[in-house]
Protein backbone atom coordinates (compact mmCIF):
# COMPACT_ATOMS: atom_id res chain seq x y z
CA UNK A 1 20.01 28.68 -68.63
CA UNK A 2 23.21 26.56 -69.07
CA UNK A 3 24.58 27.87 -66.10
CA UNK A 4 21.32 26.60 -63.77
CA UNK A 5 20.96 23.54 -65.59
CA UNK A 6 24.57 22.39 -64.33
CA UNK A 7 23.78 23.63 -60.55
CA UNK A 8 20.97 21.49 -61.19
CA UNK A 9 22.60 18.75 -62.62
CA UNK A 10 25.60 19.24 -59.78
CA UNK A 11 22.55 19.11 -57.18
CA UNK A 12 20.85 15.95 -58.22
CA UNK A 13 24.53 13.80 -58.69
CA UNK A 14 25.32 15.79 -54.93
CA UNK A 15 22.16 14.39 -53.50
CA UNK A 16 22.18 11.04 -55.07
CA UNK A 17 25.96 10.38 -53.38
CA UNK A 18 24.01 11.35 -50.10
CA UNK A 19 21.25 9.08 -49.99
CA UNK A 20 23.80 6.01 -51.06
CA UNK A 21 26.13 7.10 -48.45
CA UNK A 22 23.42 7.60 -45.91
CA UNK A 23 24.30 5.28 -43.35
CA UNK A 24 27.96 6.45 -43.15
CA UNK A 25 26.99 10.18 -42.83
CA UNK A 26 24.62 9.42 -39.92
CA UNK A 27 27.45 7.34 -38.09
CA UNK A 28 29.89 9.62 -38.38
CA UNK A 29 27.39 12.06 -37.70
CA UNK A 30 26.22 10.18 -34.34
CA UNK A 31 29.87 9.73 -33.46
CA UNK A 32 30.36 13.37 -33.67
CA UNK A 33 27.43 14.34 -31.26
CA UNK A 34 28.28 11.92 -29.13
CA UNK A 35 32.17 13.18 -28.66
CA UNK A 36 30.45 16.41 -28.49
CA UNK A 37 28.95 16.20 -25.15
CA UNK A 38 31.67 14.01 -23.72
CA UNK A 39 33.40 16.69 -24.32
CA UNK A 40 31.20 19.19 -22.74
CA UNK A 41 31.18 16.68 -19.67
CA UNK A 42 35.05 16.88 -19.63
CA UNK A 43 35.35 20.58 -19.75
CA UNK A 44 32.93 20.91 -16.85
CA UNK A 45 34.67 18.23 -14.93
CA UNK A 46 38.12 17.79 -16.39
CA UNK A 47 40.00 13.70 -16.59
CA UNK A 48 42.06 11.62 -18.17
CA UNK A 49 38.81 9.55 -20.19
CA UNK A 50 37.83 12.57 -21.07
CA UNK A 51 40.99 12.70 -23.62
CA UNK A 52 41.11 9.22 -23.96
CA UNK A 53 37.72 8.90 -25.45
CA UNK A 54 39.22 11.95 -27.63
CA UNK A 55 41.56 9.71 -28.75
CA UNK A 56 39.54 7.44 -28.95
CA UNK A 57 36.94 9.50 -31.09
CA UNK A 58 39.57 9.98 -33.63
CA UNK A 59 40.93 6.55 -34.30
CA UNK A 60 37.11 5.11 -34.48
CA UNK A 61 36.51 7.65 -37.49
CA UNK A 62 39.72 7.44 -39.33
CA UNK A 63 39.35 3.34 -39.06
CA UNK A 64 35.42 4.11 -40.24
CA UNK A 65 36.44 5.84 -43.42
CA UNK A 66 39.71 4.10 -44.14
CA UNK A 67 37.49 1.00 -43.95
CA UNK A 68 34.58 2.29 -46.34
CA UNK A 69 37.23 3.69 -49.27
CA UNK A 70 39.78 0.59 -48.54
CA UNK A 71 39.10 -2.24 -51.38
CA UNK A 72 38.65 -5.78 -49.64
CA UNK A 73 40.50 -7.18 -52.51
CA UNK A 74 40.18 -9.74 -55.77
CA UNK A 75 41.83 -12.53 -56.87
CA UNK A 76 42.40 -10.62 -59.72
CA UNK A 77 43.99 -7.51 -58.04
CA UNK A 78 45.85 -9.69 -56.05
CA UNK A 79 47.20 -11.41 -59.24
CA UNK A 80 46.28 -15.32 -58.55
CA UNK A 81 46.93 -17.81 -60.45
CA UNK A 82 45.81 -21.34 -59.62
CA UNK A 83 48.45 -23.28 -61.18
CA UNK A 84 51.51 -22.03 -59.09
CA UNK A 85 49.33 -21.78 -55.74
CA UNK A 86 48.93 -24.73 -53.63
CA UNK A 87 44.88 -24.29 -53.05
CA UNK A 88 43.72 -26.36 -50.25
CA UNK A 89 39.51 -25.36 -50.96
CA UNK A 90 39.04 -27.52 -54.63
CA UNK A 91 35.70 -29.16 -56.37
CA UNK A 92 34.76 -32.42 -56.42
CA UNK A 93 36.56 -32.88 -59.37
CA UNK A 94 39.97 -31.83 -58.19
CA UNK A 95 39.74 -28.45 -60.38
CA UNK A 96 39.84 -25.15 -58.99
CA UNK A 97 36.97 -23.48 -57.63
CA UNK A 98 35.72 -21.03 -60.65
CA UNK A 99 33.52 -18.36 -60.40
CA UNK A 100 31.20 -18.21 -63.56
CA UNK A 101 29.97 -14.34 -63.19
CA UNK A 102 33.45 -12.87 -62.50
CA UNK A 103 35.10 -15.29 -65.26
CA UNK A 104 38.34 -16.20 -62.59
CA UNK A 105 39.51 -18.57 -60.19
CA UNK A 106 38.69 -18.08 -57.00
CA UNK A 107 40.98 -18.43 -54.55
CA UNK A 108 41.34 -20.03 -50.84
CA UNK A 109 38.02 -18.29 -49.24
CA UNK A 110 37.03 -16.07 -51.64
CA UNK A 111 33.47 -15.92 -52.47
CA UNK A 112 31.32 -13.92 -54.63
CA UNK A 113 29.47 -10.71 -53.44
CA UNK A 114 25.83 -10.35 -55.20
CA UNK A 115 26.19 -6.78 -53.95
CA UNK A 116 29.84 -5.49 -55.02
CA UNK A 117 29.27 -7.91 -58.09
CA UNK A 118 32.63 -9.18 -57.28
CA UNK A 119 34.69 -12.17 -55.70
CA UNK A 120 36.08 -10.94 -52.71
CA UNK A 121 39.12 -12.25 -50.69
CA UNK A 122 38.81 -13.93 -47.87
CA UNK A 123 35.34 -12.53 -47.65
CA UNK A 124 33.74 -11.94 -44.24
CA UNK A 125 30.38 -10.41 -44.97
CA UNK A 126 29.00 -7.40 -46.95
CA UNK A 127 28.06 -4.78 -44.67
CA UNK A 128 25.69 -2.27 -45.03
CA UNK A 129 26.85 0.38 -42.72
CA UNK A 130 30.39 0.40 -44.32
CA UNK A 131 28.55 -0.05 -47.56
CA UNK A 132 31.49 -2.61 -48.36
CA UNK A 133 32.61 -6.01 -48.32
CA UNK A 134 33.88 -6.94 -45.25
CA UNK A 135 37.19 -8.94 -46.68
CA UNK A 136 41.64 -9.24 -46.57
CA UNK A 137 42.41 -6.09 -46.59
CA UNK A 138 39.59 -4.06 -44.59
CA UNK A 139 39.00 -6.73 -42.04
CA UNK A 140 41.43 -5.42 -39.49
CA UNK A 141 39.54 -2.19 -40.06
CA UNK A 142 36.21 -3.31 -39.52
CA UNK A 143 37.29 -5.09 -36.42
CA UNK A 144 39.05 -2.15 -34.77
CA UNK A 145 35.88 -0.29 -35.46
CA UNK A 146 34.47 -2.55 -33.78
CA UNK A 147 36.59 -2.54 -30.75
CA UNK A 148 36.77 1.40 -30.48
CA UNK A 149 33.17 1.86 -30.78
CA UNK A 150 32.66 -0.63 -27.74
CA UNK A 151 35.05 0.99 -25.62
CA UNK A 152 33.82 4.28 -26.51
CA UNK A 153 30.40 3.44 -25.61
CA UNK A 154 31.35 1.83 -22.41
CA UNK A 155 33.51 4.91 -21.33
CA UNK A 156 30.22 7.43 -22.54
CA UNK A 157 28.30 5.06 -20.01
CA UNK A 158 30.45 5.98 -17.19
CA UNK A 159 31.19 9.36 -17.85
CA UNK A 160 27.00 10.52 -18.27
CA UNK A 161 26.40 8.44 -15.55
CA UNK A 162 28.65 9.77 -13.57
CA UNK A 163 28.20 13.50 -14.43
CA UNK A 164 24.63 12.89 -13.92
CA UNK A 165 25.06 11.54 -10.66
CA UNK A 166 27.56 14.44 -9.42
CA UNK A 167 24.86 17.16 -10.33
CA UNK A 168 21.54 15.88 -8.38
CA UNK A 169 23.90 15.17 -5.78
CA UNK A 170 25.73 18.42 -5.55
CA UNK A 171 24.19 20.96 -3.29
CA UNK A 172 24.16 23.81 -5.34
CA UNK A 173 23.34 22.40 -9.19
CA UNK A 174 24.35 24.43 -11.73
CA UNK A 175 24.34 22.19 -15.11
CA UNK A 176 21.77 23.57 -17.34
CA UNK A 177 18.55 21.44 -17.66
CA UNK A 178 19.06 21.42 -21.28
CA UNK A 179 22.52 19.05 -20.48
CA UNK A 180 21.04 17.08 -18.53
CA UNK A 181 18.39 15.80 -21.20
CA UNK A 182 21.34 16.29 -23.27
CA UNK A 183 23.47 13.53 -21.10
CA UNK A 184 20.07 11.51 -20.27
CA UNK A 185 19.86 10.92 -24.42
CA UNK A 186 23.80 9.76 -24.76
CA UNK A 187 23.30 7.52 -21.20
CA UNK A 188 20.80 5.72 -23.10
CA UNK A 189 21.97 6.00 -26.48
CA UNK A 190 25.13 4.55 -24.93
CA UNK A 191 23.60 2.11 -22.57
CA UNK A 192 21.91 0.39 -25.24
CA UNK A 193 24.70 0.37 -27.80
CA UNK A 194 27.27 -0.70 -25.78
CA UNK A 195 25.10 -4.23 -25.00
CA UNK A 196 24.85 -4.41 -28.53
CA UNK A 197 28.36 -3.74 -29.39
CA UNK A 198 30.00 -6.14 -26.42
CA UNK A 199 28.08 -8.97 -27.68
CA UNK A 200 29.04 -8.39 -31.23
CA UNK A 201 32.89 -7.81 -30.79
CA UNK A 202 32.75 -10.54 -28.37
CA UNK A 203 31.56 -12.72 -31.47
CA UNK A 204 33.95 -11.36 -33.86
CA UNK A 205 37.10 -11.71 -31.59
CA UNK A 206 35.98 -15.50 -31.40
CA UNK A 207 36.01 -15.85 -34.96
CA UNK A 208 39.37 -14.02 -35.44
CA UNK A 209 40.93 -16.72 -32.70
CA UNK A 210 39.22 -19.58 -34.28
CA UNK A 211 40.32 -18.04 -37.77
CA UNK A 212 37.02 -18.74 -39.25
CA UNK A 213 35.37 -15.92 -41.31
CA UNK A 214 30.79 -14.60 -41.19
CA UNK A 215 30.41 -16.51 -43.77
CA UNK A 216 32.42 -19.73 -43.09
CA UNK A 217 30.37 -19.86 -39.78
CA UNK A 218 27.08 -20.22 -41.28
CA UNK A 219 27.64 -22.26 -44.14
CA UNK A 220 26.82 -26.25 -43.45
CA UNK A 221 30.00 -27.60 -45.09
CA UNK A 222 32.15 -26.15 -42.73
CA UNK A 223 30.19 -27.14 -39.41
CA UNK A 224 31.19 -30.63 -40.00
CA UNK A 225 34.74 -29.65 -38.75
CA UNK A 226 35.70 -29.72 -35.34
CA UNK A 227 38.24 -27.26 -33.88
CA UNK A 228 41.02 -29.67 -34.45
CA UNK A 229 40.40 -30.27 -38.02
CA UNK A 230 39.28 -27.10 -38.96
CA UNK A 231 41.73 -26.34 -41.69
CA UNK A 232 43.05 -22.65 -41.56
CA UNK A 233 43.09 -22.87 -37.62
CA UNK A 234 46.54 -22.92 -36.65
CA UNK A 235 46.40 -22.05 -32.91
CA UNK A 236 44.37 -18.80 -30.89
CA UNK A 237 47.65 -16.61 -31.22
CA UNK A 238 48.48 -17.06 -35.25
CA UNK A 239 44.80 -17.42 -36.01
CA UNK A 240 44.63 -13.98 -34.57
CA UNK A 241 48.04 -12.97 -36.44
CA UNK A 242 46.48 -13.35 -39.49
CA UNK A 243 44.18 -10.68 -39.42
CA UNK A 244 46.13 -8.35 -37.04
CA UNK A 245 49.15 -8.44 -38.05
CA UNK A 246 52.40 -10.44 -36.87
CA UNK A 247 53.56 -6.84 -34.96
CA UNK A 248 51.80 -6.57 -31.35
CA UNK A 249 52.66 -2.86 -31.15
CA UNK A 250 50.39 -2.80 -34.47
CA UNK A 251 47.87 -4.50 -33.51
CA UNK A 252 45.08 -1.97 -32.18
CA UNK A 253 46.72 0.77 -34.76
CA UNK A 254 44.52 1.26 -38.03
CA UNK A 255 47.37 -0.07 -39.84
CA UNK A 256 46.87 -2.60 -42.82
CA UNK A 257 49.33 -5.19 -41.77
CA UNK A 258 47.78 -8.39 -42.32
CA UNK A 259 49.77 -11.63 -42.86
CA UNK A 260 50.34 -12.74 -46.57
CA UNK A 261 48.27 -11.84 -49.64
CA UNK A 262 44.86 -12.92 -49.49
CA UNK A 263 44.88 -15.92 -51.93
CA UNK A 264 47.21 -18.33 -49.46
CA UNK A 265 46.80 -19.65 -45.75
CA UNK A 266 48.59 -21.84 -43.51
CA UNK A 267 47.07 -25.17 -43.15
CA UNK A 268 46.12 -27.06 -39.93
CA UNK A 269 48.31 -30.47 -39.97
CA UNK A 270 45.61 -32.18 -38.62
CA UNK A 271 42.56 -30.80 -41.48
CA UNK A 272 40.80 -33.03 -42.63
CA UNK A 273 39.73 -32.81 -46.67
CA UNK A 274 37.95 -30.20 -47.59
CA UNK A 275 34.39 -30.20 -48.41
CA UNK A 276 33.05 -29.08 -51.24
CA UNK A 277 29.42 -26.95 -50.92
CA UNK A 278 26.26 -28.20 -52.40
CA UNK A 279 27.31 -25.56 -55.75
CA UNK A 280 30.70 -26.69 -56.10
CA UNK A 281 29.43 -30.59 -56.37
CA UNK A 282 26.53 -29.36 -59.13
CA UNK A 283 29.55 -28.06 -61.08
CA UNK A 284 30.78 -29.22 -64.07
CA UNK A 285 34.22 -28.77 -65.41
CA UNK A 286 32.99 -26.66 -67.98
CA UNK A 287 31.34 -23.39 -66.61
CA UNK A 288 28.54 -22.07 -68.93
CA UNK A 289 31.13 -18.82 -69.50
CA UNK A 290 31.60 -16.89 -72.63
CA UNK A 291 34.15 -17.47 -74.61
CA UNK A 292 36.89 -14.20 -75.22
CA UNK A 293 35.67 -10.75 -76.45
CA UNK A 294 37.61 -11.58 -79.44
CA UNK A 295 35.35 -14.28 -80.67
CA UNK A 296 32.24 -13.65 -82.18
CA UNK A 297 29.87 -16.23 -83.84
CA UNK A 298 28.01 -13.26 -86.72
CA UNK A 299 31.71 -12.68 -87.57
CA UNK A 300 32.65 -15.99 -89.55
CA UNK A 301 34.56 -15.04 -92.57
CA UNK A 302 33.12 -18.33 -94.38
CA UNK A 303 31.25 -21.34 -93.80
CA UNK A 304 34.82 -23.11 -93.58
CA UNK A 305 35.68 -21.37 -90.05
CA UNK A 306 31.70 -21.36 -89.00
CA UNK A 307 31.99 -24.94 -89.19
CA UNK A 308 35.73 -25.03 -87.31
CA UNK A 309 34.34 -23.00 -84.65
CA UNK A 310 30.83 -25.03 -84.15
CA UNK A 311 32.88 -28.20 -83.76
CA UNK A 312 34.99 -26.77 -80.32
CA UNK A 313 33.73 -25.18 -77.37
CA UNK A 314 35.73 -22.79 -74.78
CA UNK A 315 37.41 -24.37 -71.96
CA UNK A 316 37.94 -21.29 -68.98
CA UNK A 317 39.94 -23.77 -67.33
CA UNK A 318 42.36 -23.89 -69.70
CA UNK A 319 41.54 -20.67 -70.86
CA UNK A 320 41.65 -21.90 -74.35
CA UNK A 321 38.99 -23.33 -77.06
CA UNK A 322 39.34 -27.79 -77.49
CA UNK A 323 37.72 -29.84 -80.05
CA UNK A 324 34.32 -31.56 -79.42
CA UNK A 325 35.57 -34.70 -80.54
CA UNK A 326 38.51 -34.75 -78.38
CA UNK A 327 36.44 -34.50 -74.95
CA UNK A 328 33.93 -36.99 -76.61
């Protein structure tokens, strides 16, 4: 009975990590049957795309699953610290921005992730078909993904249509029927996913050359910049350094080579101040945190030190405890 119970137990935690990574196992799964019948195509009627889109085929799923398992980073992983960083994104107030669910200081376009339940670095956007954040150190990922998956869908275009072509106008056909409903399903499959994909790199690369993240896009505060003042664009070729890396022979490689470490960028000379979000104005300089695991309010040894600790409050700033009467 033991021995069933853990096949049962192995089955349920088996098919639980399938329906979570559902979206991933049907993309690489779709990818798969599509470099199937490319591949049938190029047997049948042997080229050079016909290995390229090989080639391609592999780089698009490495970059897919070294983009899912690759981290996007934290400021605590990358081991910021506010004090010794010159931080051009500040409150109202002057402080550091501070994230009140994570307990840290966030750094230079980080932002916090409802989903991953984490501040992420330089944070693009949580997607759900990477079933990741989108941030510094898997954005060069999710872009080449992006790029690969375009030109692979473009190429599958040509080639169907093409072998498609070449059998109704052959005199003697002799594809199967079954291909050719086969090939009919990819042209379209294709067709439709490359208009998608064209228009959505096509986005992305302008964000990459304008060095302005998803989320920065969308958010209010930072449409009052123009391009000259926008601060982290520093011209179209090091905007697009920063993600890709300062190494051209790198750049369409699934390499992590991104410039610096997530927490610092260079500034535009011409940026104007920055400008604080509708949260960061409604914030206070004292987050409603908790104070340290090691203090506890039901573990007062005597009235004495229930008193002593009633009459300070925690400052995460400072990461220490001040007295009431002081800040009064």
């Amino acid at each position: 009975m033991g021995y069933i119970r853990g096949l049962i137990d192995l089955f349920k935690i088996a098919l639980l990590k399938l329906i979570k990574n559902g979206l991933q196992i049907f993309a690489l799964i779709l990818m798969t049957e599509a470099q199937w019948l490319n591949w049938v195509i190029h047997k049948l009627s042997p080229s050079r795309l016909g290995q390229f889109q090989l080639v391609l085929y592999i780089l698009m799923v490495f970059s897919y699953i070294y983009a899912n398992i690759t981290p996007p980073g934290t400021p605590m992983t990358a081991l910021f610290e506010p004090k010794t960083s010159n931080q051009y994104m500040k409150r109202k107030d002057g402080m550091p921005r501070y994230c009140s669910k994570c307990l840290q200081y966030k750094a230079d376009r980080t932002h916090h992730c409802s989903r991953c339940d984490s501040c992420v670095l330089r944070m693009d956007h949580h997607c759900l078909w990477f079933r990741n954040c989108i941030g510094f150190h898997n954005h060069k990922l999710f872009y080449l993904v992006c790029l690969y998956l375009t030109t692979y869908s473009l190429t599958s275009v040509y080639s169907t249509f093409m072998a498609i072509t070449k059998h109704f106008t052959a005199a003697n056909g002799t594809i199967s029927s079954v291909y050719l409903v086969f090939w009919g399903s990819l042209f379209a499959f294709a067709f439709g996913l490359s208009i998608v994909m064209v228009a959505f790199t096509v986005y992305h690369t302008f964000l990459l050359f304008q060095n302005i993240t998803t989320l920065e896009s969308m958010k209010s505060s930072w449409s009052k910049y123009a391009k000259s003042t926008q601060p982290f664009n520093v011209g179209l070729y090091n905007n697009w350094c920063q993600v890709m890396g300062s190494a051209p022979w790198f750049w369409f490689l699934p390499v992590r080579n991104s410039i610096g470490n997530g927490t610092v960028y260079p500034i535009n000379q011409n940026a104007l101040p920055y400008i604080p979000s509708s949260e960061e104005k409604l914030e206070t300089s004292f987050e409603k945190t908790s104070a340290p695991i090691g203090y506890r309010e039901n573990e007062w040894a005597s009235d004495e030190e229930e008193f002593a600790m009633k009459s300070r409050r925690w400052n995460p700033h400072l990461g220490q405890f001040e007295w009431l009467d002081e800040v009064v």
